[in-house]
Protein backbone atom coordinates (compact mmCIF):
# COMPACT_ATOMS: atom_id res chain seq x y z
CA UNK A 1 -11.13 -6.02 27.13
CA UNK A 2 -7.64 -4.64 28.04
CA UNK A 3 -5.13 -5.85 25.99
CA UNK A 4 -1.50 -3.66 25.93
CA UNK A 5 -1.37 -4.57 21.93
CA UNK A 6 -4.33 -2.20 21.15
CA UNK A 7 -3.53 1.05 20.46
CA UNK A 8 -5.16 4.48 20.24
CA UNK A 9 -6.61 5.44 16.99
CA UNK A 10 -4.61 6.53 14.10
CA UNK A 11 -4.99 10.44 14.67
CA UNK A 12 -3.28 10.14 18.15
CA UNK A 13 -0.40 8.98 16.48
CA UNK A 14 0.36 11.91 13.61
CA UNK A 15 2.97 13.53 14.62
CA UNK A 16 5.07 9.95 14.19
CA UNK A 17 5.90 8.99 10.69
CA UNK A 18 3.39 7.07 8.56
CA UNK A 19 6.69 3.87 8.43
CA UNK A 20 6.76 3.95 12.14
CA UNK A 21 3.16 3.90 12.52
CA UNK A 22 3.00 0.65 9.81
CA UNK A 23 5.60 -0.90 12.01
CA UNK A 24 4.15 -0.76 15.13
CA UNK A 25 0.55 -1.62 13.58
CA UNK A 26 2.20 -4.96 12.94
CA UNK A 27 3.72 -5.18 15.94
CA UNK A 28 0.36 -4.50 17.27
CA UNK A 29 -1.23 -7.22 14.65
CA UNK A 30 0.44 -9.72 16.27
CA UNK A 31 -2.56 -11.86 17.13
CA UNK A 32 -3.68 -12.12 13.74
CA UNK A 33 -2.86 -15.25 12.58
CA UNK A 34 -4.30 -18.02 10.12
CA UNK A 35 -7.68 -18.89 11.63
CA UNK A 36 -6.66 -22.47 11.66
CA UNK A 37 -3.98 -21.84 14.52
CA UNK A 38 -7.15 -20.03 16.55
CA UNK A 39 -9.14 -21.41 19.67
CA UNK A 40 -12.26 -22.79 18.42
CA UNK A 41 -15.96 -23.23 19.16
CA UNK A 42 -18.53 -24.89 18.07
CA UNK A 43 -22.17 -22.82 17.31
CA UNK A 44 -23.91 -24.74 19.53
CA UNK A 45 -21.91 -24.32 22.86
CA UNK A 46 -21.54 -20.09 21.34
CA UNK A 47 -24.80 -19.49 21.17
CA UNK A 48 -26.05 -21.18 24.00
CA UNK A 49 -23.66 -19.78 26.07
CA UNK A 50 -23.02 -16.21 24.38
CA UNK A 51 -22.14 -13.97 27.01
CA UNK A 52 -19.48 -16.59 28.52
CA UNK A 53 -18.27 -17.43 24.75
CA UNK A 54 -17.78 -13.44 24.78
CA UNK A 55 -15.97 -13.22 28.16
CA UNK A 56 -13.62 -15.33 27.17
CA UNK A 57 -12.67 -13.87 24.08
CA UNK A 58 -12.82 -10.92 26.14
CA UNK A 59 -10.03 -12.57 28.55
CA UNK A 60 -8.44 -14.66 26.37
CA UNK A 61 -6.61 -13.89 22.73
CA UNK A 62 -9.68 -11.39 21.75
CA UNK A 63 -10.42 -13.66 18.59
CA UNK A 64 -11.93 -16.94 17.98
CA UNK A 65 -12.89 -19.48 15.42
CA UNK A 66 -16.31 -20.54 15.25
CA UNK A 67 -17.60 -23.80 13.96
CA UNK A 68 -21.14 -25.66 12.33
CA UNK A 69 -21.06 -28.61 11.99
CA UNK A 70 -17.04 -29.20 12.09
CA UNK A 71 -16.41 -26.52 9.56
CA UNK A 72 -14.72 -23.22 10.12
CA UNK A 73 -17.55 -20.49 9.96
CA UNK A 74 -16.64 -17.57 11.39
CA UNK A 75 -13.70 -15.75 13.40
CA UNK A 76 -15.55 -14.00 15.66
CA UNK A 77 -12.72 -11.13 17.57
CA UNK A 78 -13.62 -8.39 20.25
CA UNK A 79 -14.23 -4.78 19.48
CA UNK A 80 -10.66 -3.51 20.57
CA UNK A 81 -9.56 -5.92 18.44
CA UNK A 82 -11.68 -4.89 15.44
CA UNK A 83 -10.55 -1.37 15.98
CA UNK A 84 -7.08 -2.08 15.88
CA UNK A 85 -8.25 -3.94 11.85
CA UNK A 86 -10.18 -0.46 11.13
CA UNK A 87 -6.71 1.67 12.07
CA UNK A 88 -4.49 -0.69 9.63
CA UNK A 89 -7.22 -0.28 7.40
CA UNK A 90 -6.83 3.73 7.59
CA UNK A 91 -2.88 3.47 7.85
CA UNK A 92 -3.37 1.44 4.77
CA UNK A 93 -5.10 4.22 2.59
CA UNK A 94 -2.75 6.80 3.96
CA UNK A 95 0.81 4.61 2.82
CA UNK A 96 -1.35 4.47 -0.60
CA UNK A 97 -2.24 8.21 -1.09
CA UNK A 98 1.64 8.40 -0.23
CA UNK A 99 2.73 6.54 -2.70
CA UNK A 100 0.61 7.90 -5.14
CA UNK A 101 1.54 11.41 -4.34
CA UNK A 102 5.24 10.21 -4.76
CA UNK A 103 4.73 8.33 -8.11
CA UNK A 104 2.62 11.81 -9.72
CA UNK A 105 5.64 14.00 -8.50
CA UNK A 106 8.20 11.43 -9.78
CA UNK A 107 6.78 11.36 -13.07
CA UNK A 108 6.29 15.36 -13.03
CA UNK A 109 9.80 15.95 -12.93
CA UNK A 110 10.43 13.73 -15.65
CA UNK A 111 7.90 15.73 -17.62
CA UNK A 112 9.40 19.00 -16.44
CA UNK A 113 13.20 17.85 -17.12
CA UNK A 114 11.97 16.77 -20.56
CA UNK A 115 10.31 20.29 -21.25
CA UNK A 116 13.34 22.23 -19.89
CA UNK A 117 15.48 20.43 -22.76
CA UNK A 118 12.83 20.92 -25.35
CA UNK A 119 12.62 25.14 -24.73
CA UNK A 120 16.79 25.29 -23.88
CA UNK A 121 18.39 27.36 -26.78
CA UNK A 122 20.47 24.80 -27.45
CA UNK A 123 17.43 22.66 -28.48
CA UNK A 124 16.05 25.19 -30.27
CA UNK A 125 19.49 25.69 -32.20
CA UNK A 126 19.39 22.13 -33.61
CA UNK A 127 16.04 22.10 -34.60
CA UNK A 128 15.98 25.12 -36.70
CA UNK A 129 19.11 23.92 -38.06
CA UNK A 130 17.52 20.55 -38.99
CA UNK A 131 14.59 22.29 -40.91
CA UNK A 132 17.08 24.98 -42.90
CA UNK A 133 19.61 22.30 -44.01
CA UNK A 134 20.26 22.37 -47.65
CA UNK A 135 20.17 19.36 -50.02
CA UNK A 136 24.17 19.65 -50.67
CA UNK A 137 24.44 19.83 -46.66
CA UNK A 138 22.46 16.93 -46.16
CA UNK A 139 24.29 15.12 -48.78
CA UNK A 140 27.50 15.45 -47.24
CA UNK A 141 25.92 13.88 -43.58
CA UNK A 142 24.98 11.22 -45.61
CA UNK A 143 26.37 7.48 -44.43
CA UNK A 144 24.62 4.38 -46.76
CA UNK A 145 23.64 1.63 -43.68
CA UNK A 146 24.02 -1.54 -43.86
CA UNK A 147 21.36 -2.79 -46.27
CA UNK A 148 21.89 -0.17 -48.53
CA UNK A 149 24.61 -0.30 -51.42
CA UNK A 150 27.62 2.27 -50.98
């Protein structure tokens, strides 16, 4: 089948950015639509007349709906077109990993932010003078709240 919406796999594609490959995926996606708003076929008239049922997929949209006895079955699309779900399926693990590579560094600077105020001197100032106050020092910080009586 030659259709102009299939595209190359994935790894042709690298040196573009991971967003422009998503977007033109979906442009490329374009035929995949709710299987009720696909050309159908009954089972009977595919099987009996495979190689013609595949031809025109072949020529036609590249996918079609196929029916028993009334009843959606099947959507039954050509192998360009199943290539083109296997590189959105591989664009779609990459966009993850992305993510998650963004989300661990995200929350390791928050970690490493947090440790650089922990070990500054200034830190380290207050919290030796919080454990060498004196009772008469910490009596004069004291302020009764409100439940307590003054």
């Amino acid at each position: 089948m030659e259709n102009d919406t299939v595209q190359g796999p994935v790894s042709e594609t690298r040196k573009r950015g991971v967003v422009a490959q998503a977007r033109q995926l979906m442009r490329n996606l374009s035929w995949l639509t709710p299987a009720a708003g696909l050309s159908s076929k009954g089972g009977r008239d595919f099987g009996r007349q495979i190689e013609a049922s595949l031809a025109e997929i072949s020529e036609g949209e590249g996918v079609m709906r196929l029916q028993i006895r009334k009843r959606d079955a099947a959507v039954v699309v050509s192998v360009d077109h199943y290539e083109e779900m296997v590189r959105m399926k591989e664009l779609c693990a990459e966009l993850v990993d992305r993510v998650k590579e963004r989300e661990i560094a995200r929350a390791a600077d928050k970690y490493e932010a947090l440790y650089q105020r922990i070990t500054a001197p200034a830190s380290r100032q207050a919290a030796d003078a919080l454990f060498s106050v004196t009772g008469e020092e910490l009596r004069q910080t004291y302020k009764p709240g409100k439940t307590e009586t003054q």
